[in-house]
C-alpha atoms as a PDB file:
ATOM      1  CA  UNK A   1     -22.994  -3.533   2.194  1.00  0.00           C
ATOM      2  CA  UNK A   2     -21.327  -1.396   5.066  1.00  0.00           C
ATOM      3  CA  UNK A   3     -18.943  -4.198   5.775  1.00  0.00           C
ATOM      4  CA  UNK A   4     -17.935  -3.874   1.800  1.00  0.00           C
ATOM      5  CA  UNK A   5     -17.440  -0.674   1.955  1.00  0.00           C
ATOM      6  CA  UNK A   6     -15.559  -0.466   5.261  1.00  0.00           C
ATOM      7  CA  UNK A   7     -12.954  -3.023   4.179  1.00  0.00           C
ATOM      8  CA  UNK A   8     -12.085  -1.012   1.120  1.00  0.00           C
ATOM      9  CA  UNK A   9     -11.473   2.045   3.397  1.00  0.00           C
ATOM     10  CA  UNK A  10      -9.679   0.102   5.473  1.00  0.00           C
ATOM     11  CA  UNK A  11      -7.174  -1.343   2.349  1.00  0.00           C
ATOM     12  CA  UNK A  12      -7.058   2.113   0.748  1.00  0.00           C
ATOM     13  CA  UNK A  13      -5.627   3.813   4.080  1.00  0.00           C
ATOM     14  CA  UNK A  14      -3.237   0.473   4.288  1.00  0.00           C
ATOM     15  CA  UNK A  15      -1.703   0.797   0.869  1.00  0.00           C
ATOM     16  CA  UNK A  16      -1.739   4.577   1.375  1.00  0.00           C
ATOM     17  CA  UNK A  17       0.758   4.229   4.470  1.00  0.00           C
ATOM     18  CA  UNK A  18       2.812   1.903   2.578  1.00  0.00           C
ATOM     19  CA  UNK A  19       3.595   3.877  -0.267  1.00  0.00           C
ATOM     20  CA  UNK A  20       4.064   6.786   1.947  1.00  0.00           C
ATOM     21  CA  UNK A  21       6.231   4.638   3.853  1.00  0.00           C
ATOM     22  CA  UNK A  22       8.225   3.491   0.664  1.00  0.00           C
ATOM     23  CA  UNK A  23       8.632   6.573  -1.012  1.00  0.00           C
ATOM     24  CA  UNK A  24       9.917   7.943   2.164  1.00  0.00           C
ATOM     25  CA  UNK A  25      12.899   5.287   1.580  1.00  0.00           C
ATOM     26  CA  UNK A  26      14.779   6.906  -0.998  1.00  0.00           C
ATOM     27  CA  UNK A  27      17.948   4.420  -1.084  1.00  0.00           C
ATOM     28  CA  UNK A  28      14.992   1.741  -2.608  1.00  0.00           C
ATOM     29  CA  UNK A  29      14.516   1.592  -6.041  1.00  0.00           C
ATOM     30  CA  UNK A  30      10.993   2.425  -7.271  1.00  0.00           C
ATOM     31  CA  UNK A  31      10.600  -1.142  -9.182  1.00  0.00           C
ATOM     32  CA  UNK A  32      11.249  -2.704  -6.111  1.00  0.00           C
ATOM     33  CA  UNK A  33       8.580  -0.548  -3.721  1.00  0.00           C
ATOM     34  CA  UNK A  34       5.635  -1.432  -6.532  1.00  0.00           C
ATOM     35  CA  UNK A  35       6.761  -5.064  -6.304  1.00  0.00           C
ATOM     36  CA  UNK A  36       6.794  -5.045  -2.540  1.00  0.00           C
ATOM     37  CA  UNK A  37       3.659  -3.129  -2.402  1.00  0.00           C
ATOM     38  CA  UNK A  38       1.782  -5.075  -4.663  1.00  0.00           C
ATOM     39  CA  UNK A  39       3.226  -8.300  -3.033  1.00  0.00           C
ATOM     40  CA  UNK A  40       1.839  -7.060   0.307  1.00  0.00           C
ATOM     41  CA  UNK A  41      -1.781  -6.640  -1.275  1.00  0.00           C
ATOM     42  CA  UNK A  42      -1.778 -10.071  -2.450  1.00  0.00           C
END
């Protein structure tokens, strides 16, 4: 159970620096930082 629910913290601070990261990067189109993103989760 705490292995569970330390590997969700662990994505959700992941994908939380990566969108921070991509919205940082203006000159990239939004469309293309959800497909990235979402490519990097799976």
């Amino acid at each position: 159970m705490l292995k569970t629910i330390s590997l969700l913290i662990v994505s959700n601070i992941f994908m939380t620096i990566a969108w921070y990261g991509f919205l940082k990067d203006t000159h990239v189109p939004l469309w293309k930082a959800i497909l990235l993103s979402w490519g990097l989760l799976f």
